[in-house]
PDB file of N, CA and C in Angstrom:
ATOM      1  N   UNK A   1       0.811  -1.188   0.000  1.00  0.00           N
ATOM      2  CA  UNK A   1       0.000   0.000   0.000  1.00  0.00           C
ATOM      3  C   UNK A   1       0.857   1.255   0.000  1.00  0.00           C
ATOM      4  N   UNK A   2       2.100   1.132   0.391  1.00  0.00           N
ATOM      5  CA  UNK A   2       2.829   2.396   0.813  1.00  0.00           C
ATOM      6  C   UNK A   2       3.119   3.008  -0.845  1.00  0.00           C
ATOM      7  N   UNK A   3       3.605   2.336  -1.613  1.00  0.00           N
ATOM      8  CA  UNK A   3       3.822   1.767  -3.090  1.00  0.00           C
ATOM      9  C   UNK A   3       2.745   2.789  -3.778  1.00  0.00           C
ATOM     10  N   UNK A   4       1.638   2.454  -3.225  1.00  0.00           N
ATOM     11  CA  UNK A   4      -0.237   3.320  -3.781  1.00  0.00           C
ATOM     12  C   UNK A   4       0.339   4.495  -3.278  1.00  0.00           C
ATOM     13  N   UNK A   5       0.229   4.636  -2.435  1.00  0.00           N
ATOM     14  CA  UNK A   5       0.642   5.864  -2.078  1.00  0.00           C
ATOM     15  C   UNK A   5       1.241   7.190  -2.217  1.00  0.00           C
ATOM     16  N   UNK A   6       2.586   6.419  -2.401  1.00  0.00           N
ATOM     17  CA  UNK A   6       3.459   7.469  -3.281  1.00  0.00           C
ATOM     18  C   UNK A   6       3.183   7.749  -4.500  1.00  0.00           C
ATOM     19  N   UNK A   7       2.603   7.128  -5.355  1.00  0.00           N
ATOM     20  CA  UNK A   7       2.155   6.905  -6.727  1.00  0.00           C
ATOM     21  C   UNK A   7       1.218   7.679  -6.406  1.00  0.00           C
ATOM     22  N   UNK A   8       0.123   7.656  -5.625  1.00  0.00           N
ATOM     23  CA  UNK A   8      -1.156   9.366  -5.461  1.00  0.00           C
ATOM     24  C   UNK A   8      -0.487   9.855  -5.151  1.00  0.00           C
ATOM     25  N   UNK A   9       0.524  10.619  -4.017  1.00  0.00           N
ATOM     26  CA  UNK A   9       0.767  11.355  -4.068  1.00  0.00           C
ATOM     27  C   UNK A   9       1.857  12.292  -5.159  1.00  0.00           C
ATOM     28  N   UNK A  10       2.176  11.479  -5.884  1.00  0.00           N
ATOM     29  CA  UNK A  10       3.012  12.118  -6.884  1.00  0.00           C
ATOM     30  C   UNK A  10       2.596  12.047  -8.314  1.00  0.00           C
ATOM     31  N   UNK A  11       1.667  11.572  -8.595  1.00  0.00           N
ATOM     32  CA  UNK A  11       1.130  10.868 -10.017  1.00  0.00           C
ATOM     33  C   UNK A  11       1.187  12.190 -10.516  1.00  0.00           C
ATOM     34  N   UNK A  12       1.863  12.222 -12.157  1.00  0.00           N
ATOM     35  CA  UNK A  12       1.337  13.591 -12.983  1.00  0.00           C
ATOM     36  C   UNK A  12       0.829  12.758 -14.169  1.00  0.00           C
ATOM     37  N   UNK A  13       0.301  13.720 -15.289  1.00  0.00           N
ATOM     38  CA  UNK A  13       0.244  13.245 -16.490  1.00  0.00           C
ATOM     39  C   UNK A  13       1.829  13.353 -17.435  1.00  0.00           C
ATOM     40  N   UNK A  14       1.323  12.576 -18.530  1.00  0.00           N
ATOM     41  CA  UNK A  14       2.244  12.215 -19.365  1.00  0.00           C
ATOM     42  C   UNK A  14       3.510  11.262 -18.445  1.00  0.00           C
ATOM     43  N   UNK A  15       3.439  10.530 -18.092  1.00  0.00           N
ATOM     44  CA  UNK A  15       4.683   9.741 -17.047  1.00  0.00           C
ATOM     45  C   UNK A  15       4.193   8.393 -17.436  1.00  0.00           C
ATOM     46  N   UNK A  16       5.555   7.757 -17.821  1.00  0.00           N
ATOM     47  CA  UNK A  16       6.183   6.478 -18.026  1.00  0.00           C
ATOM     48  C   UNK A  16       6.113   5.265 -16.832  1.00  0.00           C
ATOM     49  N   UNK A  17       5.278   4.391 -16.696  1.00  0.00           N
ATOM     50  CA  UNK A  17       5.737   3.489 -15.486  1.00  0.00           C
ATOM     51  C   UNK A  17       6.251   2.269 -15.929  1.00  0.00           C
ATOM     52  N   UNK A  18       7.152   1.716 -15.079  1.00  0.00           N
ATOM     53  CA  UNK A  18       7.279   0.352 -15.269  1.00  0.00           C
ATOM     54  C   UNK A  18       7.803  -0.918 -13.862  1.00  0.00           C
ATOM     55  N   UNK A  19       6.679  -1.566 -14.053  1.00  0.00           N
ATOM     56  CA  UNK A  19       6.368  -2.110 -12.798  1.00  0.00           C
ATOM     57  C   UNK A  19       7.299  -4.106 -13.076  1.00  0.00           C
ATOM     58  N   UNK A  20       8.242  -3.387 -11.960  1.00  0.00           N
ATOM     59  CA  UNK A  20       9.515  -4.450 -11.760  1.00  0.00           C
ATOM     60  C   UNK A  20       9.546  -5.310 -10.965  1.00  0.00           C
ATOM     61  N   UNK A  21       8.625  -6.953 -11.567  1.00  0.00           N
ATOM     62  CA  UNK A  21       8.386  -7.643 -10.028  1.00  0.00           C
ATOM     63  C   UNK A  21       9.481  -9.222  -9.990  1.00  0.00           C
ATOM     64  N   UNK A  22       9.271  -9.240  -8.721  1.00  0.00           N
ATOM     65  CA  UNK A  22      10.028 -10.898  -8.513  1.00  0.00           C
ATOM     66  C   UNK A  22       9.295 -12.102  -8.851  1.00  0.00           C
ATOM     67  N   UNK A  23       9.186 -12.855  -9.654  1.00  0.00           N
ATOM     68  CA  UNK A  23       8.154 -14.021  -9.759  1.00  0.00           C
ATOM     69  C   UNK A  23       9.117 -15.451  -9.218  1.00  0.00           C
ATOM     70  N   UNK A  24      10.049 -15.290  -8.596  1.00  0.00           N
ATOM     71  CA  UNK A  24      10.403 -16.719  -8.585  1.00  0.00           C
ATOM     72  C   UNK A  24       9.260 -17.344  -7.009  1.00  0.00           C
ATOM     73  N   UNK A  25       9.853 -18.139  -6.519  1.00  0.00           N
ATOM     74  CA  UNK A  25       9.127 -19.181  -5.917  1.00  0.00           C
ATOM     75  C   UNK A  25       9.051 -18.753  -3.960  1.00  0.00           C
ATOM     76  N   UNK A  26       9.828 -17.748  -4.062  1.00  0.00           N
ATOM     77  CA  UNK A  26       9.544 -17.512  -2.616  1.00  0.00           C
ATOM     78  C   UNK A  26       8.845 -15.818  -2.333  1.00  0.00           C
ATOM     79  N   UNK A  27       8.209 -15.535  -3.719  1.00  0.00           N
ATOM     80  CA  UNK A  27       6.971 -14.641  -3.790  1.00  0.00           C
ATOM     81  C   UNK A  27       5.922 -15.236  -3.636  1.00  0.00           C
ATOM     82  N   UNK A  28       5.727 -16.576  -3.897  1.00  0.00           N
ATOM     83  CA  UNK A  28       4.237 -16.987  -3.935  1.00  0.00           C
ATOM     84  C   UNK A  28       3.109 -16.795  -2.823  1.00  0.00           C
ATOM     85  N   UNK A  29       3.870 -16.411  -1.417  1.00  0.00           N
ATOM     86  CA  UNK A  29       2.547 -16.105  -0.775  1.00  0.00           C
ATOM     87  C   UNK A  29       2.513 -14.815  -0.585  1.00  0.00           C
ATOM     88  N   UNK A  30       2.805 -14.001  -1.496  1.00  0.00           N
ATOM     89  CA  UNK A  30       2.996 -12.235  -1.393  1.00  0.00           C
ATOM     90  C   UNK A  30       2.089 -12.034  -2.713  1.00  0.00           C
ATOM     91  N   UNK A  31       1.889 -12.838  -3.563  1.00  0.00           N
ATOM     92  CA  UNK A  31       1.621 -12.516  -5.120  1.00  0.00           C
ATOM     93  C   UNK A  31      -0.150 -11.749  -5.115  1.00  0.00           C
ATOM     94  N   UNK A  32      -0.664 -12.714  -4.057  1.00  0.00           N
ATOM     95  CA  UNK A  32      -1.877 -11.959  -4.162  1.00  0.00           C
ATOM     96  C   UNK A  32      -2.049 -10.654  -3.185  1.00  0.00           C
ATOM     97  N   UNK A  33      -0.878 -10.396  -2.656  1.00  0.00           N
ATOM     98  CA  UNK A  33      -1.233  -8.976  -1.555  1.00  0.00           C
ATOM     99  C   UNK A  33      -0.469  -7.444  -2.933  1.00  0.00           C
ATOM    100  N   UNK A  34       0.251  -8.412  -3.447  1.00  0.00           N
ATOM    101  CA  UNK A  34       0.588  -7.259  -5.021  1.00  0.00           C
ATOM    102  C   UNK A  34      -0.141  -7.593  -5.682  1.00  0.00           C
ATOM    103  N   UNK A  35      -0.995  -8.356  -6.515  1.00  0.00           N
ATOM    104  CA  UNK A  35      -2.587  -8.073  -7.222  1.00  0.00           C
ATOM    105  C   UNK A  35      -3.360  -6.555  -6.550  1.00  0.00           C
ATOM    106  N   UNK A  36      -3.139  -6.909  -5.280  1.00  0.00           N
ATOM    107  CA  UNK A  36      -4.097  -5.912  -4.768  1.00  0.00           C
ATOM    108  C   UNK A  36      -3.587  -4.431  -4.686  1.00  0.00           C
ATOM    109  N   UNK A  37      -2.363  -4.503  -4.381  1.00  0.00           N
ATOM    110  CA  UNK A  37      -1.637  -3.371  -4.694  1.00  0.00           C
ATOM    111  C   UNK A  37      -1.659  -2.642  -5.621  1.00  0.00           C
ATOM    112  N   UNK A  38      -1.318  -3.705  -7.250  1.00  0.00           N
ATOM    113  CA  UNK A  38      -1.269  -3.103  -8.302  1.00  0.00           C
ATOM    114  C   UNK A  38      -2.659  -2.682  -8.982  1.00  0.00           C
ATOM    115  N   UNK A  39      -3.594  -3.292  -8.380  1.00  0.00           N
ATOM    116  CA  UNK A  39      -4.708  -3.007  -8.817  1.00  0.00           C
ATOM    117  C   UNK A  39      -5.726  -1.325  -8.548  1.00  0.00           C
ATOM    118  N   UNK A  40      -4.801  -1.114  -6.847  1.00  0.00           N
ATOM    119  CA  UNK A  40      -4.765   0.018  -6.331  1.00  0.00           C
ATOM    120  C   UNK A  40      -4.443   1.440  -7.561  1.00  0.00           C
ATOM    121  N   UNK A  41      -2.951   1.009  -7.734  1.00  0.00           N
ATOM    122  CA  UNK A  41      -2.208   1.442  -8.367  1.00  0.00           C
ATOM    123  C   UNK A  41      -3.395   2.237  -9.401  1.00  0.00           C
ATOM    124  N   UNK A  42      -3.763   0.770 -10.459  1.00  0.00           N
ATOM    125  CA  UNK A  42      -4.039   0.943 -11.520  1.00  0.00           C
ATOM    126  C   UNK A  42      -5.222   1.919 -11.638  1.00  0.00           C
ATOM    127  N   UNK A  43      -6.158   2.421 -10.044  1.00  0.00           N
ATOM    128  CA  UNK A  43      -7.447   3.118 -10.442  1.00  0.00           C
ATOM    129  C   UNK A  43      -6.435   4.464  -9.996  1.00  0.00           C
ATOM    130  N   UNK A  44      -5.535   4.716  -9.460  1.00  0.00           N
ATOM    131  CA  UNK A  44      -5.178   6.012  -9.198  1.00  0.00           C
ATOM    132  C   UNK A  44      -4.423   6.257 -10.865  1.00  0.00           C
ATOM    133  N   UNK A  45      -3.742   5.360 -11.592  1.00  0.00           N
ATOM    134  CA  UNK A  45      -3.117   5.779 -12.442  1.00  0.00           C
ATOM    135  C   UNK A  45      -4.244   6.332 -14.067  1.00  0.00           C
ATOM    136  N   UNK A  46      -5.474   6.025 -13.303  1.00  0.00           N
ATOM    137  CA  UNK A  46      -6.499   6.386 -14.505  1.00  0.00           C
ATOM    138  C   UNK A  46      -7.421   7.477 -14.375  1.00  0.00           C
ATOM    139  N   UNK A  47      -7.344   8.152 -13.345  1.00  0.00           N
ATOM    140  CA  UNK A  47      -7.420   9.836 -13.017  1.00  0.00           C
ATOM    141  C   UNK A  47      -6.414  10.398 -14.080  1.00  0.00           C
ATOM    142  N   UNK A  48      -5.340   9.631 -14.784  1.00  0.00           N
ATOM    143  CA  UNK A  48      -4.506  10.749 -15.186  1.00  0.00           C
ATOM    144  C   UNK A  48      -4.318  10.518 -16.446  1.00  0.00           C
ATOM    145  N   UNK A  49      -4.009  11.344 -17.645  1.00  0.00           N
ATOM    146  CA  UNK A  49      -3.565  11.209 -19.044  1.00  0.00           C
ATOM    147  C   UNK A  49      -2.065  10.873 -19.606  1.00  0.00           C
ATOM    148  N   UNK A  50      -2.398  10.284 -20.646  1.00  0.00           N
ATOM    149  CA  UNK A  50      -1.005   9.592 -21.672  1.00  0.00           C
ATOM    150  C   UNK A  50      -0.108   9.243 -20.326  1.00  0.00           C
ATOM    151  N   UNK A  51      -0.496   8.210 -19.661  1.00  0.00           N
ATOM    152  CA  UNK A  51       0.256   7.247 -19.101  1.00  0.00           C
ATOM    153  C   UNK A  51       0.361   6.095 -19.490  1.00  0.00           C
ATOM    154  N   UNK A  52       2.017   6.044 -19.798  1.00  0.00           N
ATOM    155  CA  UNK A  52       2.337   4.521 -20.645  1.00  0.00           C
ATOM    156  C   UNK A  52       2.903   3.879 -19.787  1.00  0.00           C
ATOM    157  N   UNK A  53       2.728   2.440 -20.010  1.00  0.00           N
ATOM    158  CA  UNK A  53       2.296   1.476 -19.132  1.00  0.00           C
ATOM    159  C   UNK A  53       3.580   0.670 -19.278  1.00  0.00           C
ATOM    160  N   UNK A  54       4.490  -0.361 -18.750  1.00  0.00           N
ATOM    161  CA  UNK A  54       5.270  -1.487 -18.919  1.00  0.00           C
ATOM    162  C   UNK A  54       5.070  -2.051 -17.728  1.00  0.00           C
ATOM    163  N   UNK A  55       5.326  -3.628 -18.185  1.00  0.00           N
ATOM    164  CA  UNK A  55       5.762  -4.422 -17.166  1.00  0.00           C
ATOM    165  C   UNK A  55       7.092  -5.774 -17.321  1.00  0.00           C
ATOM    166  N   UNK A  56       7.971  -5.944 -16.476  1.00  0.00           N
ATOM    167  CA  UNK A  56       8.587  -6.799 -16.495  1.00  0.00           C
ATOM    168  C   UNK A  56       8.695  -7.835 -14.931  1.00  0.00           C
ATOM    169  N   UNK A  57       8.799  -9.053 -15.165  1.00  0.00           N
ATOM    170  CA  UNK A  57       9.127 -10.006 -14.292  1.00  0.00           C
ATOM    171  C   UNK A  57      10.322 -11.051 -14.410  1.00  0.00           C
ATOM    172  N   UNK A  58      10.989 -11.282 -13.324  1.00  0.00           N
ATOM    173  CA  UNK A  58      12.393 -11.776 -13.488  1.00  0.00           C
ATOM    174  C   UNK A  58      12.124 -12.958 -12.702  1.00  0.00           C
ATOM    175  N   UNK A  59      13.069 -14.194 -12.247  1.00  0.00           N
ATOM    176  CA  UNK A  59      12.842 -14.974 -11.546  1.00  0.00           C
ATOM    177  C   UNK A  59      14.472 -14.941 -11.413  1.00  0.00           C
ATOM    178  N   UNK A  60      14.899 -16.355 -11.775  1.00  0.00           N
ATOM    179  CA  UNK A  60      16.169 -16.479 -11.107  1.00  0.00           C
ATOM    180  C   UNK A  60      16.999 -16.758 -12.213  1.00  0.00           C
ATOM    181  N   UNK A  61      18.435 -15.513 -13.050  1.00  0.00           N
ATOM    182  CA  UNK A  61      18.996 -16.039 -14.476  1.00  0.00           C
ATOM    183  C   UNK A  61      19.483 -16.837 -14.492  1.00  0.00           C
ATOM    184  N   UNK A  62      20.086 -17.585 -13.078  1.00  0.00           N
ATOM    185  CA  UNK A  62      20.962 -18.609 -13.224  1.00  0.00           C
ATOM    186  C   UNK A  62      20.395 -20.399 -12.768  1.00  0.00           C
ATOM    187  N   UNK A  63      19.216 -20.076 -12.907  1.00  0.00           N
ATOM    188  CA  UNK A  63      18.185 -21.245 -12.434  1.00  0.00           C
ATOM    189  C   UNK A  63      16.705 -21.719 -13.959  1.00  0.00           C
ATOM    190  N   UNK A  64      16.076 -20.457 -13.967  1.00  0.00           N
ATOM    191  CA  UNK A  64      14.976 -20.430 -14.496  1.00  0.00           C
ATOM    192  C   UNK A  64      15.039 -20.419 -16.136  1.00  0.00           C
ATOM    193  N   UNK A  65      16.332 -20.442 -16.226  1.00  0.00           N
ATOM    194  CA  UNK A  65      16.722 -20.600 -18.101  1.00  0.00           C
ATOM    195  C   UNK A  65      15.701 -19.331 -18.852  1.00  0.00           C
ATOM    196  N   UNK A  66      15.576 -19.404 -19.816  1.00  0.00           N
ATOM    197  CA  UNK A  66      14.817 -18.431 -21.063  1.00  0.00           C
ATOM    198  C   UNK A  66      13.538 -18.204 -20.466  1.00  0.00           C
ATOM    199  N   UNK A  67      13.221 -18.084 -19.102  1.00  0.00           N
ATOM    200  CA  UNK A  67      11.738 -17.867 -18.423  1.00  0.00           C
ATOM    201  C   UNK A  67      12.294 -17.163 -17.240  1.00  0.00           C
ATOM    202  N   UNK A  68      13.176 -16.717 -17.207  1.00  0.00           N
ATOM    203  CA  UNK A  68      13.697 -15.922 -16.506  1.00  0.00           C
ATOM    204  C   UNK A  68      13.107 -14.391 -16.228  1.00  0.00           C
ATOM    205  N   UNK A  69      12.850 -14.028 -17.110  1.00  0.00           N
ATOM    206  CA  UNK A  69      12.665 -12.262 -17.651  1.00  0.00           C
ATOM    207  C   UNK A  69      11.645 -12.169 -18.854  1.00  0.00           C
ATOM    208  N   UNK A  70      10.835 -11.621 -18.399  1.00  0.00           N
ATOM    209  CA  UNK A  70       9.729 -11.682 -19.283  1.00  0.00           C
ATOM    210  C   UNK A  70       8.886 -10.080 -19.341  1.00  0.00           C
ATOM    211  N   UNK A  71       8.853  -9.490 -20.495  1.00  0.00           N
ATOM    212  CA  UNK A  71       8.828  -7.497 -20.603  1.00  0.00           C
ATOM    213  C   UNK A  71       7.897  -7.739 -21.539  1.00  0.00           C
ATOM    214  N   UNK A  72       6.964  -6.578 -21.629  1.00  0.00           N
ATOM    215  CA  UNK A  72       5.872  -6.457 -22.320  1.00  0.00           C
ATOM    216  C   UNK A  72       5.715  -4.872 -22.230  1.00  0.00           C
ATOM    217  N   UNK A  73       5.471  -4.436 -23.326  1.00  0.00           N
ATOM    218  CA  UNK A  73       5.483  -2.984 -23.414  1.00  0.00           C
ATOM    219  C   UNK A  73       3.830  -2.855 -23.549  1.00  0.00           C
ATOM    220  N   UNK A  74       2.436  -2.313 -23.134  1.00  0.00           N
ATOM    221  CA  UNK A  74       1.492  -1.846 -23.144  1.00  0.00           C
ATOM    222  C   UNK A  74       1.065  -1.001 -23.309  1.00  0.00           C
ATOM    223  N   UNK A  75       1.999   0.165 -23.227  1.00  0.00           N
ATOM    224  CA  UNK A  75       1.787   1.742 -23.816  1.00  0.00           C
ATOM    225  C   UNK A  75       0.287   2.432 -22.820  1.00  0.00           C
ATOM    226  N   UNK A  76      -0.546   1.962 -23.836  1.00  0.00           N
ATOM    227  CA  UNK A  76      -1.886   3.080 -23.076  1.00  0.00           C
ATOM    228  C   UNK A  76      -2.953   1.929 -22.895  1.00  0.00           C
ATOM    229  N   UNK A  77      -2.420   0.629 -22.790  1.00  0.00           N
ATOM    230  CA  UNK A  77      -3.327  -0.430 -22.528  1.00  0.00           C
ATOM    231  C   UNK A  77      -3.805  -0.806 -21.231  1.00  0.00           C
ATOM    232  N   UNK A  78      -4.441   0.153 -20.408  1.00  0.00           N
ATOM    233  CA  UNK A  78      -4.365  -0.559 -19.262  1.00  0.00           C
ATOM    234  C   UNK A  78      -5.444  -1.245 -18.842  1.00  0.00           C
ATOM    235  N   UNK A  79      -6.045  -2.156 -19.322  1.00  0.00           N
ATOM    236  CA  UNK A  79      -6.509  -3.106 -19.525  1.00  0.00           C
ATOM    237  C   UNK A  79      -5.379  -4.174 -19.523  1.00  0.00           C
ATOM    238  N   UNK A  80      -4.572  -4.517 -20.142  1.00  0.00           N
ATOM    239  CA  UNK A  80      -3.878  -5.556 -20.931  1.00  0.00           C
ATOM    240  C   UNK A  80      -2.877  -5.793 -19.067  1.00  0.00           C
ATOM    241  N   UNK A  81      -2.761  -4.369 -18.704  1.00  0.00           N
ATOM    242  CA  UNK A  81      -1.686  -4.263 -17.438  1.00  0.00           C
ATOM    243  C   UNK A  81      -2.573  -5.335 -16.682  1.00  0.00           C
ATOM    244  N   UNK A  82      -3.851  -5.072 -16.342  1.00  0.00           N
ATOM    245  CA  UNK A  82      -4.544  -5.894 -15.055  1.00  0.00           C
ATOM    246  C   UNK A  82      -4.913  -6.860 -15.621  1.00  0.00           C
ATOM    247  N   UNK A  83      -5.041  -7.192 -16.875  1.00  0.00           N
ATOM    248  CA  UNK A  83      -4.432  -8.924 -17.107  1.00  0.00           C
ATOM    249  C   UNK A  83      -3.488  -9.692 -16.980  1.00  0.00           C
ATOM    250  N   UNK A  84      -2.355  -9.027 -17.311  1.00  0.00           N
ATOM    251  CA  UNK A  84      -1.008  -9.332 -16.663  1.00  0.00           C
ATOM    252  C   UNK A  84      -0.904  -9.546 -15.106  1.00  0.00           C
ATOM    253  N   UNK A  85      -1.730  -8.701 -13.925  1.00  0.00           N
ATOM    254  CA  UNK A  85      -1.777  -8.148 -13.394  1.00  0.00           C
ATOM    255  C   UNK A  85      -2.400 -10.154 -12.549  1.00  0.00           C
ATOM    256  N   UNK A  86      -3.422 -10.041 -13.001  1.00  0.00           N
ATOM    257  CA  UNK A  86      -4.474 -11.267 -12.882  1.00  0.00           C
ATOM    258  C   UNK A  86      -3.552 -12.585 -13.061  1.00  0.00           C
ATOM    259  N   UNK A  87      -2.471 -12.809 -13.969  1.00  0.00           N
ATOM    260  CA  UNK A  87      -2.095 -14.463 -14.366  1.00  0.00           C
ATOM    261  C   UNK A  87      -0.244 -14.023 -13.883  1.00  0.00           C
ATOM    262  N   UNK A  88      -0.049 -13.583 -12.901  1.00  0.00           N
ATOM    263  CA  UNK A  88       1.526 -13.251 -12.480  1.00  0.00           C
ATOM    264  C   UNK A  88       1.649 -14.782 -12.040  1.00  0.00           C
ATOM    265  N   UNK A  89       2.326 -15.588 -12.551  1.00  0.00           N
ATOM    266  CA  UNK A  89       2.927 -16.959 -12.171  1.00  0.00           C
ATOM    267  C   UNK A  89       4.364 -17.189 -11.811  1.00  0.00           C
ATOM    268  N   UNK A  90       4.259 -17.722 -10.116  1.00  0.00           N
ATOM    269  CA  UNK A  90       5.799 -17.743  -9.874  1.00  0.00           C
ATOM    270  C   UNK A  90       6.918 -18.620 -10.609  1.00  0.00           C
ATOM    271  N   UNK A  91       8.218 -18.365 -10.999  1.00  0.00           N
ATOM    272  CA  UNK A  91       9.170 -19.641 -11.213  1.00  0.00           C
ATOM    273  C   UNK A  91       9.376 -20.119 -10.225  1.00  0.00           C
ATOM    274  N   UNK A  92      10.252 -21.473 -10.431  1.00  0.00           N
ATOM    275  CA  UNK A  92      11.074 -22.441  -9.220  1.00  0.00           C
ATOM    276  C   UNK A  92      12.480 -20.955  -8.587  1.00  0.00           C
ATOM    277  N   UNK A  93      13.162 -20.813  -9.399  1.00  0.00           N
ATOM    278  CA  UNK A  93      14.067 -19.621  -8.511  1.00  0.00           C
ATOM    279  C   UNK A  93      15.091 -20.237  -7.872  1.00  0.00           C
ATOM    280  N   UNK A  94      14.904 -21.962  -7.422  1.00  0.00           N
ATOM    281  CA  UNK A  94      15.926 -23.109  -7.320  1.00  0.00           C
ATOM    282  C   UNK A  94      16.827 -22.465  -6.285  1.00  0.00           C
ATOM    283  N   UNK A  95      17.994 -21.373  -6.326  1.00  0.00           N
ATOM    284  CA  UNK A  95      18.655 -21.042  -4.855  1.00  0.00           C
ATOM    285  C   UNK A  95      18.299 -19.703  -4.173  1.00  0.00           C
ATOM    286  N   UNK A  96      19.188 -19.429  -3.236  1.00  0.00           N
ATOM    287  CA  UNK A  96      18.948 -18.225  -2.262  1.00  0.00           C
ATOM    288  C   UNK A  96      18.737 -17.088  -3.614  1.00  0.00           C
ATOM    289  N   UNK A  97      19.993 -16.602  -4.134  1.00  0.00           N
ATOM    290  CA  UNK A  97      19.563 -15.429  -4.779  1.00  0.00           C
ATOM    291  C   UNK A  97      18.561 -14.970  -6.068  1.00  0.00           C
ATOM    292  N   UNK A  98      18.106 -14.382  -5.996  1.00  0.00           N
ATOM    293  CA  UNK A  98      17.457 -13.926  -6.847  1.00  0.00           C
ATOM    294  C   UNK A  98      17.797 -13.163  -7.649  1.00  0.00           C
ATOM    295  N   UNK A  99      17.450 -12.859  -9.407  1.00  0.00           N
ATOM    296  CA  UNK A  99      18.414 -11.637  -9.867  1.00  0.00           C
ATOM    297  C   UNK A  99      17.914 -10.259  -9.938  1.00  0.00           C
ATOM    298  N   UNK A 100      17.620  -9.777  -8.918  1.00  0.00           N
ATOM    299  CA  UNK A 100      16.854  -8.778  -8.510  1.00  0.00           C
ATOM    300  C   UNK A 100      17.853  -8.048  -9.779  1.00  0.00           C
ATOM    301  N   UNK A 101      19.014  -7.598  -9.285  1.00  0.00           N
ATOM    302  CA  UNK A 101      19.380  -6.158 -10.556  1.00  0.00           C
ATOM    303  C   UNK A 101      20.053  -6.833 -12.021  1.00  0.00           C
ATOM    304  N   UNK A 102      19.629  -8.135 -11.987  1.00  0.00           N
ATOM    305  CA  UNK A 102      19.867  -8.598 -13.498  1.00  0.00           C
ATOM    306  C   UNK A 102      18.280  -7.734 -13.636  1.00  0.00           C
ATOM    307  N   UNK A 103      17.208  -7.972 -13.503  1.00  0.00           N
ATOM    308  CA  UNK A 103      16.123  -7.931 -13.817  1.00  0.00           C
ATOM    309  C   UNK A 103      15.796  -5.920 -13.795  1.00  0.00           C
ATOM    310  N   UNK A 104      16.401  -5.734 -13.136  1.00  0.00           N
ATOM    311  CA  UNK A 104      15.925  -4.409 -12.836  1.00  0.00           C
ATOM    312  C   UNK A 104      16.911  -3.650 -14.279  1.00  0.00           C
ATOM    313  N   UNK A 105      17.888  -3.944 -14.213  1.00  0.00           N
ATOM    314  CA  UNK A 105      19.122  -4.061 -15.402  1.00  0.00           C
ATOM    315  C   UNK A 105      18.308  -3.790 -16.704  1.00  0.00           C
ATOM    316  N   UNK A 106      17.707  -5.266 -16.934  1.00  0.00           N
ATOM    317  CA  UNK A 106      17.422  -5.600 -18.141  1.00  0.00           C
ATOM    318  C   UNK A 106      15.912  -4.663 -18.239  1.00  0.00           C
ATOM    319  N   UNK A 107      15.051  -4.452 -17.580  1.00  0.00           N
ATOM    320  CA  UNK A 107      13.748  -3.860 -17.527  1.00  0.00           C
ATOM    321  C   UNK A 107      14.307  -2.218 -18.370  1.00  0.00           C
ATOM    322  N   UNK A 108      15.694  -1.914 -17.542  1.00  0.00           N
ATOM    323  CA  UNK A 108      16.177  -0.197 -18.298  1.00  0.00           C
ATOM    324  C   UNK A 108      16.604  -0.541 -19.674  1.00  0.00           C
TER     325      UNK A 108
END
């Protein structure tokens, strides 16, 4: 919620988002408290104009092979976002680390 938050309190028009999540296997009991989050998100981000939309999800590069990182550009679809939004499926993620800034990396 804190996440909603800052996003009302700072939301302008014309602004770029792109929403950078963890899908490997030790998100899975967090996945539906970020549905709800992002869903938050998504009615404050529609008070506002020409907001383009991305999303990417990473799991683990050195575990999860070519399902690792997965980006989708949506532009002004936000519809398409809270479908994405709806089918977020964790990977295995297999050890401790995660590639949090491979993923954050590759999302720029």
């Amino acid at each position: 919620m804190e996440i909603a938050n800052i996003i009302k309190d700072n939301m302008i028009d014309n602004t770029d988002i792109i929403f950078v999540l963890d899908k490997t296997g030790s998100m899975s009991d967090a996945i539906d408290n970020i549905n709800i989050g992002l869903k938050q998100i998504m009615i404050f981000l529609q008070k506002h104009e020409n907001i383009r939309l991305e999303k990417a999800t990473y799991g683990d590069k050195n575990v999860d092979g070519n399902v690792w990182y997965d980006f989708n550009n949506y532009e002004m679809d936000h519809e398409q976002i809270n479908r994405f939004i709806e089918r977020i499926q964790v990977t295995e993620g297999g050890d401790f680390p995660e590639s949090v800034y491979d993923g954050i990396c590759e999302a720029f």
